[in-house]
C-alpha atoms as a PDB file:
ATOM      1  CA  UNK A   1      19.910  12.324 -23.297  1.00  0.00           C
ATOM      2  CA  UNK A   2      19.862  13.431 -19.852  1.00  0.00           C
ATOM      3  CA  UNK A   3      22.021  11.334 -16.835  1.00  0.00           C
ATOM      4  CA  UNK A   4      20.067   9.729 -14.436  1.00  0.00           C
ATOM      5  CA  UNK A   5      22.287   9.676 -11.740  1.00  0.00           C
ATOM      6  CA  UNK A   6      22.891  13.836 -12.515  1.00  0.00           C
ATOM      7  CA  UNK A   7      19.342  14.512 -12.180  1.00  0.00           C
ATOM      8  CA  UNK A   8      18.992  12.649  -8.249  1.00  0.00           C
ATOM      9  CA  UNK A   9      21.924  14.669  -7.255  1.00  0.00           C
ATOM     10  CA  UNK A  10      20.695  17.906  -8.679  1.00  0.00           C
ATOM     11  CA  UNK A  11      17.392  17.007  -6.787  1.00  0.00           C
ATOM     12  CA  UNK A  12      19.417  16.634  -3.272  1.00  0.00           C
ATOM     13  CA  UNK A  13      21.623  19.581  -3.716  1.00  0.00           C
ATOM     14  CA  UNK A  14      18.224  21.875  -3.969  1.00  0.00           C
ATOM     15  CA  UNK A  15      16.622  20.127  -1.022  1.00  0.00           C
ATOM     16  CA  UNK A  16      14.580  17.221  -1.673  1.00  0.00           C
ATOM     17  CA  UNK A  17      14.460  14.424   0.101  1.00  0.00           C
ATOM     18  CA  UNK A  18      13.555  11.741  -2.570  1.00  0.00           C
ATOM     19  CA  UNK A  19      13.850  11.999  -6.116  1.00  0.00           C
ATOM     20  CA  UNK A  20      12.444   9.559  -8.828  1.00  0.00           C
ATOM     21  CA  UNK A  21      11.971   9.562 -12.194  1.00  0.00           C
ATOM     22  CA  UNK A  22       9.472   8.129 -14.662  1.00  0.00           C
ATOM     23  CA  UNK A  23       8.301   7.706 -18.014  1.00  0.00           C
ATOM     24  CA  UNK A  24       5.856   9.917 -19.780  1.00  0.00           C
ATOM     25  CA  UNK A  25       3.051   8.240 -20.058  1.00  0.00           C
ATOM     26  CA  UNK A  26      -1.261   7.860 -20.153  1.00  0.00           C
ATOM     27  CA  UNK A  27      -2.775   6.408 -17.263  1.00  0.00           C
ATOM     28  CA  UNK A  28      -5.578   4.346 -18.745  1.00  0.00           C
ATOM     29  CA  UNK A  29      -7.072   2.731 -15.317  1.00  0.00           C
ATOM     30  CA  UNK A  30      -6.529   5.256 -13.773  1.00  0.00           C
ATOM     31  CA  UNK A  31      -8.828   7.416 -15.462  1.00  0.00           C
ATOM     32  CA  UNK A  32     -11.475   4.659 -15.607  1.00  0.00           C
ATOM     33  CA  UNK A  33     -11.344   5.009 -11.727  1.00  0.00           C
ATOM     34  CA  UNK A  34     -11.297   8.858 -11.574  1.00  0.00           C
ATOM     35  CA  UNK A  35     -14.787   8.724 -13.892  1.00  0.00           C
ATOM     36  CA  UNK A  36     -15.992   6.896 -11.749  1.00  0.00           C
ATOM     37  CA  UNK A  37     -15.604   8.888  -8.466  1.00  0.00           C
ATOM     38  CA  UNK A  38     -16.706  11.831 -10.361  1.00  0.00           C
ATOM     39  CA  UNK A  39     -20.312   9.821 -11.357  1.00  0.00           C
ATOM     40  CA  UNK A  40     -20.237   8.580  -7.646  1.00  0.00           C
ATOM     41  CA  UNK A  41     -20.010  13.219  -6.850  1.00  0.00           C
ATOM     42  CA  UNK A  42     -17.631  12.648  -4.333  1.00  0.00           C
ATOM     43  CA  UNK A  43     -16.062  15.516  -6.096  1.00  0.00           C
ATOM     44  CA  UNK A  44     -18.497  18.155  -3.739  1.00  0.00           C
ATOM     45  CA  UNK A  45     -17.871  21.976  -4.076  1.00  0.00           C
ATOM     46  CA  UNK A  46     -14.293  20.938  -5.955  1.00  0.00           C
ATOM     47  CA  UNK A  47     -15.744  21.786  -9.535  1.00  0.00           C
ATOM     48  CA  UNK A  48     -11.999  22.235 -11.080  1.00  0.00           C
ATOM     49  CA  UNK A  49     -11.839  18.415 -10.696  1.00  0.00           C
ATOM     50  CA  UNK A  50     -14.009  18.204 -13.592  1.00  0.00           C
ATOM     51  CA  UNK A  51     -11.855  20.559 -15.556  1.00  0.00           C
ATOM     52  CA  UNK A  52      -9.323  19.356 -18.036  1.00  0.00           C
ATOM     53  CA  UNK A  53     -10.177  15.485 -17.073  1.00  0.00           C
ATOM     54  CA  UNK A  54      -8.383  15.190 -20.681  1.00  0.00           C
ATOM     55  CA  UNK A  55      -5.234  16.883 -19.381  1.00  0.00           C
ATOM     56  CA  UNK A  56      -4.931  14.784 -16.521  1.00  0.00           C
ATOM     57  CA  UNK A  57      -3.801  11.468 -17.478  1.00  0.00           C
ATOM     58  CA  UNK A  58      -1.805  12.435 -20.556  1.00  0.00           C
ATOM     59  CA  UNK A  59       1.430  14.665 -19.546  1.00  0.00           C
ATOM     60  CA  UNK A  60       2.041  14.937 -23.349  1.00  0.00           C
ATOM     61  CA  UNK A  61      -0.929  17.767 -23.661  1.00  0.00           C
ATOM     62  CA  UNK A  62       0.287  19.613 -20.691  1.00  0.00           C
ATOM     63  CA  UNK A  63       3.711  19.711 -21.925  1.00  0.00           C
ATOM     64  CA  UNK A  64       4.152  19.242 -25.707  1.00  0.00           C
ATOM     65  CA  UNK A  65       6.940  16.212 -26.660  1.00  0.00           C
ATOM     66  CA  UNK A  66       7.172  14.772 -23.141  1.00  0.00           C
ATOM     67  CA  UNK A  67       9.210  12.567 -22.668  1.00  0.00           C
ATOM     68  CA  UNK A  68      10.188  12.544 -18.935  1.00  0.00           C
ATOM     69  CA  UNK A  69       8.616  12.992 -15.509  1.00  0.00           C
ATOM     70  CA  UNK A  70      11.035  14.014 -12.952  1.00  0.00           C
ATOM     71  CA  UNK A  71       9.398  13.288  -9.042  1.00  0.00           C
ATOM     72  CA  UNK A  72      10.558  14.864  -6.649  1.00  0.00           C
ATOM     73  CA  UNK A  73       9.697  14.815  -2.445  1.00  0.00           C
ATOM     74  CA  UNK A  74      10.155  17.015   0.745  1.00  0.00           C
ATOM     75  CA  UNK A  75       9.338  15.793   4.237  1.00  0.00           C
ATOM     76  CA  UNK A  76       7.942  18.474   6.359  1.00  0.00           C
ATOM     77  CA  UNK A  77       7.202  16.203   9.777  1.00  0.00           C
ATOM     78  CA  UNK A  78       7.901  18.139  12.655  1.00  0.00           C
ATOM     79  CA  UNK A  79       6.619  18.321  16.355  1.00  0.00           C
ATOM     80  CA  UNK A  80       3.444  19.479  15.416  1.00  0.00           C
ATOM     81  CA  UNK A  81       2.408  16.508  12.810  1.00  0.00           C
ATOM     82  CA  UNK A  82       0.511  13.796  14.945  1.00  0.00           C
ATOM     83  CA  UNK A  83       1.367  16.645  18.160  1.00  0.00           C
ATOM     84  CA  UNK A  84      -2.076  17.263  19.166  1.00  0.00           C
ATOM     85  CA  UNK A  85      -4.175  15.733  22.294  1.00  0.00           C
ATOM     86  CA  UNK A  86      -7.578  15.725  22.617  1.00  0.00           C
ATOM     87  CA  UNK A  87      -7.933  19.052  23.906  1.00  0.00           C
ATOM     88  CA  UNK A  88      -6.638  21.365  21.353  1.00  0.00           C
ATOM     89  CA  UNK A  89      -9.314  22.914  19.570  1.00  0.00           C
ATOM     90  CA  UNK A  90      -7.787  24.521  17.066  1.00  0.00           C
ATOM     91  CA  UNK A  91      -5.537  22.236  15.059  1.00  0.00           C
ATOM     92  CA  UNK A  92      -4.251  22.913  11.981  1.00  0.00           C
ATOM     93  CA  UNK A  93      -2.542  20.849   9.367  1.00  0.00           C
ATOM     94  CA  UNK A  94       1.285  20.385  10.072  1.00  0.00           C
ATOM     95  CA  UNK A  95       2.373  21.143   6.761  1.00  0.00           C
ATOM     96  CA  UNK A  96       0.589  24.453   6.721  1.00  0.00           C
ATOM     97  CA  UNK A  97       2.362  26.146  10.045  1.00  0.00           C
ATOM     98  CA  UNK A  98       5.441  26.400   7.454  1.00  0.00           C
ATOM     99  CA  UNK A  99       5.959  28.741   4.745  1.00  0.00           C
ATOM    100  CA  UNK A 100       3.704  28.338   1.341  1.00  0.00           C
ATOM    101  CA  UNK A 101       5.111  25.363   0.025  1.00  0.00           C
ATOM    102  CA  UNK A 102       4.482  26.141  -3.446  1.00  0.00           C
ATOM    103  CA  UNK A 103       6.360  28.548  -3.695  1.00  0.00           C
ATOM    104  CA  UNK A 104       9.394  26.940  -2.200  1.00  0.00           C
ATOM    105  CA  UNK A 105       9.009  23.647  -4.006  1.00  0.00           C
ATOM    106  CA  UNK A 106       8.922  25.749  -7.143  1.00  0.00           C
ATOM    107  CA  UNK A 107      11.762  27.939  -6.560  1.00  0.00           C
ATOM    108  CA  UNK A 108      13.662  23.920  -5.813  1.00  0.00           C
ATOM    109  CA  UNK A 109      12.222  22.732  -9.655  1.00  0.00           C
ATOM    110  CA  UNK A 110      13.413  25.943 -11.033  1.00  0.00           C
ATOM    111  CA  UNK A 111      16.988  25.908  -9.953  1.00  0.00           C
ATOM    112  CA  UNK A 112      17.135  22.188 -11.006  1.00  0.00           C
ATOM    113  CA  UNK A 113      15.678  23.311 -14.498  1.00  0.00           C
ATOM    114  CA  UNK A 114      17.938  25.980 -14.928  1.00  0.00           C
ATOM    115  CA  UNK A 115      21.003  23.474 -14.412  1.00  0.00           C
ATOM    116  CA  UNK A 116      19.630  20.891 -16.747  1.00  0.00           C
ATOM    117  CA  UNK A 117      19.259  23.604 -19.119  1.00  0.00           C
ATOM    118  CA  UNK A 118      22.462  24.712 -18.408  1.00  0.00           C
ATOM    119  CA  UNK A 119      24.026  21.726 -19.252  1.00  0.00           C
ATOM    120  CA  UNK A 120      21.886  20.901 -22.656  1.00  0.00           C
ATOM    121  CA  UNK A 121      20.282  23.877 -24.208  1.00  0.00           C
ATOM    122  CA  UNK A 122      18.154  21.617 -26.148  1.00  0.00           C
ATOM    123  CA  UNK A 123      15.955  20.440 -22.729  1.00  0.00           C
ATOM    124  CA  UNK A 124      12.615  22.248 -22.459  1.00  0.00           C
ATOM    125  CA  UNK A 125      10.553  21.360 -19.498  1.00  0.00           C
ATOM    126  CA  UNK A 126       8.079  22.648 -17.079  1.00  0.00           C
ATOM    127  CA  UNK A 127       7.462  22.706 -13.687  1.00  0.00           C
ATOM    128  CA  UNK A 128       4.894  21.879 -11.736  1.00  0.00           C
ATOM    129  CA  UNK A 129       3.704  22.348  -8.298  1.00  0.00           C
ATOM    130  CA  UNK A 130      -0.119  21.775  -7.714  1.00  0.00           C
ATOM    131  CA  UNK A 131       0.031  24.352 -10.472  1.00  0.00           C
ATOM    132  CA  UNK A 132      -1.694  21.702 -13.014  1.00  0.00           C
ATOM    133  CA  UNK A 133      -4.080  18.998 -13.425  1.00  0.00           C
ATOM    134  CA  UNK A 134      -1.147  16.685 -13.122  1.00  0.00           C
ATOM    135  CA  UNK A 135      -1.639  13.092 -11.886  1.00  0.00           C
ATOM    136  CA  UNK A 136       1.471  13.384  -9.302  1.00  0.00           C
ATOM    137  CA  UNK A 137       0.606  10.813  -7.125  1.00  0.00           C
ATOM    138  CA  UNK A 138       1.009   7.940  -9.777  1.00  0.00           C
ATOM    139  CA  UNK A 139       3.730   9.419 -11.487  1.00  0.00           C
ATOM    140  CA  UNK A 140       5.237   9.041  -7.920  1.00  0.00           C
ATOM    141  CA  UNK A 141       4.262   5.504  -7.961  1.00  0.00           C
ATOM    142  CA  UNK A 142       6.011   4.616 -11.272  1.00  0.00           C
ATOM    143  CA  UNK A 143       9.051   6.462 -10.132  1.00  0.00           C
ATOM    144  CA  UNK A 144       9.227   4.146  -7.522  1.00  0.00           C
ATOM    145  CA  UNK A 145       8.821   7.106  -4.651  1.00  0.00           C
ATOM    146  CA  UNK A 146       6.044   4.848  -2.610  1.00  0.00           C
ATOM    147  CA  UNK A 147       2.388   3.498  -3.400  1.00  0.00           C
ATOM    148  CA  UNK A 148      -0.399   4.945  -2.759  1.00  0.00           C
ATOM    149  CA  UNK A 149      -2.195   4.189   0.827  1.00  0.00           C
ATOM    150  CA  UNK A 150      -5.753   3.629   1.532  1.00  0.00           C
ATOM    151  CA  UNK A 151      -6.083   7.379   2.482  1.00  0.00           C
ATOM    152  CA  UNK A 152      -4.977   8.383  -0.706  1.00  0.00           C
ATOM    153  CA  UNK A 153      -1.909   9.867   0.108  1.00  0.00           C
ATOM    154  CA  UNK A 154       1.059   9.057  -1.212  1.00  0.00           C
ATOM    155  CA  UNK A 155       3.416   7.014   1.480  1.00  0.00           C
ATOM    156  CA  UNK A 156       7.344   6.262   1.320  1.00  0.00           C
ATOM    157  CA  UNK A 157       8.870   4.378   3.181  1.00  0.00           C
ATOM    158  CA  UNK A 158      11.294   6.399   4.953  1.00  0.00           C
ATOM    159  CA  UNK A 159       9.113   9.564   5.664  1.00  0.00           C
ATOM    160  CA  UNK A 160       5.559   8.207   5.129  1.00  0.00           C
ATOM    161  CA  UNK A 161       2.836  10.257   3.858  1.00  0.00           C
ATOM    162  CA  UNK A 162       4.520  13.335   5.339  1.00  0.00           C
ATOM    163  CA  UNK A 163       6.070  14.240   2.076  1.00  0.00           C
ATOM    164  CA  UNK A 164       5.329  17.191  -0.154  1.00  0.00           C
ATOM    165  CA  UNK A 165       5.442  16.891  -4.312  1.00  0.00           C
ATOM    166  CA  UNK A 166       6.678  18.464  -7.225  1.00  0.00           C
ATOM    167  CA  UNK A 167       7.060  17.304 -10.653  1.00  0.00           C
ATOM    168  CA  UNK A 168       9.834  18.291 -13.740  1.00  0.00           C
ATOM    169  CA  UNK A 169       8.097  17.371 -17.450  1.00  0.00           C
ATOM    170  CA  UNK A 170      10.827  17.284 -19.647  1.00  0.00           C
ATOM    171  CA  UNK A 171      10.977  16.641 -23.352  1.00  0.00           C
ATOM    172  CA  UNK A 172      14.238  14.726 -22.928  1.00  0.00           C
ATOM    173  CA  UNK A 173      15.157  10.833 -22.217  1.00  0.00           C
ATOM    174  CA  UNK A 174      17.284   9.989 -19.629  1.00  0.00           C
ATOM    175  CA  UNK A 175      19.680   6.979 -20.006  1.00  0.00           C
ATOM    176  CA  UNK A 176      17.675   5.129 -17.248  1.00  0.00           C
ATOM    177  CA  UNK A 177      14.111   4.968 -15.514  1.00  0.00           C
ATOM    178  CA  UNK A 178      13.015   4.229 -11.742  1.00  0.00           C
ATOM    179  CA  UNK A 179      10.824   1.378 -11.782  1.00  0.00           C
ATOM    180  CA  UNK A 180       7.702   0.834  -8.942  1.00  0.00           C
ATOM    181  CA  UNK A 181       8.599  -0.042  -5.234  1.00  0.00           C
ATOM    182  CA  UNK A 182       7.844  -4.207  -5.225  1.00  0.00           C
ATOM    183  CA  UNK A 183       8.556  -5.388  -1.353  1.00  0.00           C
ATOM    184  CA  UNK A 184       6.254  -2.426   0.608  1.00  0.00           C
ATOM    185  CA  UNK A 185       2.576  -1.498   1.214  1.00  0.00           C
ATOM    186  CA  UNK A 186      -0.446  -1.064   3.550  1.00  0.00           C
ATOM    187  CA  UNK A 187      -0.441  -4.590   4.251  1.00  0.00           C
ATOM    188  CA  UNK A 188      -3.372  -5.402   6.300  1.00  0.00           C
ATOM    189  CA  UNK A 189      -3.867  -2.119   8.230  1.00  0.00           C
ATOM    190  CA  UNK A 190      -6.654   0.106   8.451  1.00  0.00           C
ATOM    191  CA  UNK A 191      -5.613   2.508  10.717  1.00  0.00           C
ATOM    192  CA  UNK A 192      -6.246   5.788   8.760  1.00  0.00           C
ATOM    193  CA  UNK A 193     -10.020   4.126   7.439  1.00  0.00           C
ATOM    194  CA  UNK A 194     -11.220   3.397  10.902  1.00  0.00           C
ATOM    195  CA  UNK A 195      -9.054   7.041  12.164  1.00  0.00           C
ATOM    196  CA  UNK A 196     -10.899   9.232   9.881  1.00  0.00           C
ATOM    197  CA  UNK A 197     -13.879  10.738  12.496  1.00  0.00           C
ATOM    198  CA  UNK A 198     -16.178  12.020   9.497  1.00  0.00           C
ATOM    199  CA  UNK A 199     -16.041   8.574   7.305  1.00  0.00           C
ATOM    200  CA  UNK A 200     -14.253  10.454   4.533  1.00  0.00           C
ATOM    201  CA  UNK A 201     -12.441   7.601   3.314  1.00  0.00           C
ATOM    202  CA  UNK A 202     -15.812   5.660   1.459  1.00  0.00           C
ATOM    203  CA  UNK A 203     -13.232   2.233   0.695  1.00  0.00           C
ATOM    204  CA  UNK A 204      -9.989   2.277  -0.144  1.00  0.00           C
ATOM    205  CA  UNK A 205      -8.475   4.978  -1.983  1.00  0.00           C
ATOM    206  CA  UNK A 206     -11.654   7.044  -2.612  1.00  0.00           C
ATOM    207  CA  UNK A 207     -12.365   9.857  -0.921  1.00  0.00           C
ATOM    208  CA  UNK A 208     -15.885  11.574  -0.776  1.00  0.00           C
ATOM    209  CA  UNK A 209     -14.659  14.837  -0.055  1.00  0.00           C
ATOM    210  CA  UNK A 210     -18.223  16.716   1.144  1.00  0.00           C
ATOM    211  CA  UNK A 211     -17.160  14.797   4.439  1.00  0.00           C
ATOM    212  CA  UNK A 212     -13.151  15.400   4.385  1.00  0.00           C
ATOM    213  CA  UNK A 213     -12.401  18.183   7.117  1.00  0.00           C
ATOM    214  CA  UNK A 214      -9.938  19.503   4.978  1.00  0.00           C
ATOM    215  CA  UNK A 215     -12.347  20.260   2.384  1.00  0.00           C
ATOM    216  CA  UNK A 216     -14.983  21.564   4.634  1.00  0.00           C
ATOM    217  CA  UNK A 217     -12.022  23.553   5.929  1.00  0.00           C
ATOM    218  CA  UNK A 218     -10.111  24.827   3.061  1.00  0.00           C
ATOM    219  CA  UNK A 219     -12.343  24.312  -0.326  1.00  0.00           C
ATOM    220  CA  UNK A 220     -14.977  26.320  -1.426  1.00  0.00           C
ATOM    221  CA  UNK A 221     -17.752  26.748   0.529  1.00  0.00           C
ATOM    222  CA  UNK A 222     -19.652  23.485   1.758  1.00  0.00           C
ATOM    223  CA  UNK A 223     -23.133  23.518   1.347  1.00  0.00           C
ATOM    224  CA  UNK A 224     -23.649  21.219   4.621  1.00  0.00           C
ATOM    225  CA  UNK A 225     -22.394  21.544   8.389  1.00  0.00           C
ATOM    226  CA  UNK A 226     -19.657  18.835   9.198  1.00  0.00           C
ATOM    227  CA  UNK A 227     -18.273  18.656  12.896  1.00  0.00           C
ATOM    228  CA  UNK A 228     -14.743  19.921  12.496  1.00  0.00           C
ATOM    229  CA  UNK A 229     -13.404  17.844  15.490  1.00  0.00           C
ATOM    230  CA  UNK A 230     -11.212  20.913  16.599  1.00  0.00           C
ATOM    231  CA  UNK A 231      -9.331  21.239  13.026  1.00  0.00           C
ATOM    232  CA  UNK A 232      -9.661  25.003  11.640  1.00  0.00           C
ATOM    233  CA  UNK A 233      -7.358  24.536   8.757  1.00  0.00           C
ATOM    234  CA  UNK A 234      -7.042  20.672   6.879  1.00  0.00           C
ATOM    235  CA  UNK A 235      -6.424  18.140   9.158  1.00  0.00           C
ATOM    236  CA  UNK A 236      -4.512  15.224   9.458  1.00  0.00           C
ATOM    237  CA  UNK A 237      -6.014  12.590  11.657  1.00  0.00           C
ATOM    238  CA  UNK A 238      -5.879   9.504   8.712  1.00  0.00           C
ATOM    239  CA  UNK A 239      -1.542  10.524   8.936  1.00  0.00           C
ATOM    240  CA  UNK A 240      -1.198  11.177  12.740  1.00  0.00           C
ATOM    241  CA  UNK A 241      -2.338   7.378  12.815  1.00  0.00           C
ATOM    242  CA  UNK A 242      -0.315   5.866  10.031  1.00  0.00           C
ATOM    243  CA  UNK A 243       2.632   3.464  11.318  1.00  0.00           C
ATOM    244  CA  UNK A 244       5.299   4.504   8.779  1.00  0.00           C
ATOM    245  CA  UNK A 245       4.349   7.982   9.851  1.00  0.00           C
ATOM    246  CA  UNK A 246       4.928   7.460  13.702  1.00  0.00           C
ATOM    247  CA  UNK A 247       8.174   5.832  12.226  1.00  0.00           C
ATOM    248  CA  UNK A 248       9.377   8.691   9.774  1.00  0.00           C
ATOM    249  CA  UNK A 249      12.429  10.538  10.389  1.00  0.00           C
ATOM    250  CA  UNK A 250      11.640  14.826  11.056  1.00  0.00           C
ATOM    251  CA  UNK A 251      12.028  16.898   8.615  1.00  0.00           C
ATOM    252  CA  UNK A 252      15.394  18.507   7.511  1.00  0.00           C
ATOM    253  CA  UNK A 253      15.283  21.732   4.951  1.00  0.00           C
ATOM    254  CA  UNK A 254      15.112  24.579   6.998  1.00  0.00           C
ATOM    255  CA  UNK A 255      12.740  26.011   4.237  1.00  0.00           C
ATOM    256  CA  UNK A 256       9.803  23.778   6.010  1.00  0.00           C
ATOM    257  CA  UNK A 257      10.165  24.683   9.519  1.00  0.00           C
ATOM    258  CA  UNK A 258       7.106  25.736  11.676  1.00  0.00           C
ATOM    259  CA  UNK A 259       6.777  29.341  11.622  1.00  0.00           C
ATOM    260  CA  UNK A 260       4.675  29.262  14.491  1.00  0.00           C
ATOM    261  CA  UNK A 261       2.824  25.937  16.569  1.00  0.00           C
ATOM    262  CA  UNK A 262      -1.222  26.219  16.692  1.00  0.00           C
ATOM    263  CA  UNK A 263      -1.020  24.784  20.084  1.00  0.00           C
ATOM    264  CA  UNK A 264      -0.057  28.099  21.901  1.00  0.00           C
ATOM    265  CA  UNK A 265      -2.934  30.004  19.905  1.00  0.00           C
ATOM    266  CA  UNK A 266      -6.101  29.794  21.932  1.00  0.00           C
ATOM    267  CA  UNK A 267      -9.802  30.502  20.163  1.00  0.00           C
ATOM    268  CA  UNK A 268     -10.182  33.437  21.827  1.00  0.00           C
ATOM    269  CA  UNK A 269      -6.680  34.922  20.394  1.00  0.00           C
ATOM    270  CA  UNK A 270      -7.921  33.454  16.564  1.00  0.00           C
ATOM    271  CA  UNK A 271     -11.577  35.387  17.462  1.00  0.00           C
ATOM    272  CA  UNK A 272     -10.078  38.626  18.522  1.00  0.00           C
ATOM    273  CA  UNK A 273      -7.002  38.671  16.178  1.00  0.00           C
ATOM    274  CA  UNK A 274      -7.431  41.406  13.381  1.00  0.00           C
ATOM    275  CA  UNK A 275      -6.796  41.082   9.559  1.00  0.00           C
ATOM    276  CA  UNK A 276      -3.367  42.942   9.889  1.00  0.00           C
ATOM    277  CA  UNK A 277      -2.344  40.814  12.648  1.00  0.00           C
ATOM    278  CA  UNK A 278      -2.872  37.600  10.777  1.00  0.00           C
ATOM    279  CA  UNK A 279      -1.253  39.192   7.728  1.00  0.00           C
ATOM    280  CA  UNK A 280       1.820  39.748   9.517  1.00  0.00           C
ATOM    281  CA  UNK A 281       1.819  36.389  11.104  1.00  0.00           C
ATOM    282  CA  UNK A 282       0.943  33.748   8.485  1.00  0.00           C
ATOM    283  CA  UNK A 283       0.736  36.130   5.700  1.00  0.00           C
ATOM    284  CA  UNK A 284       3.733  33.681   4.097  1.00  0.00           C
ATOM    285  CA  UNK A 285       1.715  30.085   5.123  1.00  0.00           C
ATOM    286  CA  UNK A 286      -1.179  28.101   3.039  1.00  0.00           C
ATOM    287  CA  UNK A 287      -3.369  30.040   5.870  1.00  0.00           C
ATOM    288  CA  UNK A 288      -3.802  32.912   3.893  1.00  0.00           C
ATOM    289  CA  UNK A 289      -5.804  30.877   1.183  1.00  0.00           C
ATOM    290  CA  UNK A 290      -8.539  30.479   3.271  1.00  0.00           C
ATOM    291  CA  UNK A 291      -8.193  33.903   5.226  1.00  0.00           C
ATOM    292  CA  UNK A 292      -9.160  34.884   8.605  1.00  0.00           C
ATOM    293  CA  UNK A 293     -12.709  35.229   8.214  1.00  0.00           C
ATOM    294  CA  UNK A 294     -12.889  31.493   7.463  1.00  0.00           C
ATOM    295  CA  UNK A 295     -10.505  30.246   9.952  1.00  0.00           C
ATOM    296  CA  UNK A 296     -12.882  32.192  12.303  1.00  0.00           C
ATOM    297  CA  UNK A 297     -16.157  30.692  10.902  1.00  0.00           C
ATOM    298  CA  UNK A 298     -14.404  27.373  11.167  1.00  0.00           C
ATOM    299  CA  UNK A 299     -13.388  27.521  15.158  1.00  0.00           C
END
């Protein structure tokens, strides 16, 4: 049986900011819910949605004998999140002006793995980092990281919706579990519904993503025109307006620093900028999913 208290410090030693841990187990409602928005097609262009819908609200056949979801966090705020004024026309999500962050939240998991390993042979685990159809966000919930706003997003307390994820499945106990956050929440607020400039946000917690920027923006192809409002790559405008966000401490692993601040980057540089100059620059960000052809198309 694994320690509790072992795990959280392993998880700040690597570089994350909150770490929680939770049962494996099968979210019931919350599948009832997903079917739902799936009959509703707010799904859009995002056909791997409807992909392993089995997978994704039972850990056990993603990872065989689970027994244990570790849940971990990263803040990434920096200047640029909620930075913009209404004359930058080329915005871009803050958490994509850093480096990729799968690959650095992975690298995190891994060295935690390796020392649980280290310690007991006999754990087996995997990690995950938007590598699965893994239902993070309540997992994050019953680890007691936050709840889940009326955006969607997962919000904490001390760094808001800000916060990156990445999950440990284990096939070990551990000698205690996190429990749900009791004494926070939304309250009456509405901020990031009424914020949202395309009506993304349908009612609470449901998303119809053929009119989420980011979608439009990142996704596969829409198959109708969406004004952009200046965003080229995802967009934040249902966080900039969030009050724990405005409240949430900046960032502090160097791994998430800006690499470089969309607001000195004019359309006309984006337009003229060739394929080996944006290699070069953001070659290491979430930019290069979408490529410069599409950030082009997009401004």
């Amino acid at each position: 049986m694994l320690s509790h208290n072992a795990i959280k410090t392993l998880a700040t030693e690597v570089g994350f900011d909150l770490c929680g841990i939770a049962r494996a187990t099968r979210f019931e409602q919350n599948e009832q819910a997903y079917n739902r928005w799936l009959e509703h097609g707010y799904d859009s262009t995002l056909e791997y949605m409807r992909r392993n819908c089995d997978k994704r609200f039972d850990v056990s056949q993603l990872v065989e004998g689970a027994q244990t979801v570790v849940v971990c966090a990263v803040s990434y705020k920096s200047a640029i999140s909620g930075g913009y004024s209404s004359d930058d026309k080329c915005k871009i999500a803050s958490y994509a002006c850093a480096r990729d962050y799968h690959k650095s939240i992975k690298k995190m998991l891994l060295s935690m793995l390796k020392q649980l390993q280290a310690s007991d042979p006999s754990v087996q685990g995997r990690a995950f980092v938007d590598s699965a159809p893994l239902f993070e966000k309540q997992y994050a919930v019953e680890a007691g990281l936050g709840w889940i706003g009326r955006q969607s997003l997962l919000i904490t307390p001390e760094y808001g919706s800000y916060v990156l994820l990445g999950e440990l499945v284990l096939n070990t106990e551990v000698d205690m579990y996190d429990t749900p956050l009791q004494t926070v929440g939304c309250g009456e607020c509405h901020r990031c519904m009424d914020a949202c400039p395309t009506g993304a946000i349908v009612s609470e917690m449901t998303i119809n993503t053929a009119r989420c920027i980011s979608c439009h923006t990142i996704e596969a192809e829409p198959q109708t025109q969406l004004d952009l409002h200046g965003w080229i790559f995802g967009c934040d405008e249902c966080q900039n307006c969030c009050p724990y966000n405005r409240r949430a401490t900046m960032h502090r692993n160097p791994s998430f620093d800006p690499l470089f601040d969309p607001r000195t980057i004019s359309a006309e540089q984006w337009t003229a900028m060739s394929e080996e100059e944006f290699s070069s620059q953001f070659g290491s960000t979430p930019l290069k999913r979408s490529g410069l052809e599409r950030i082009k198309k997009n401004i």
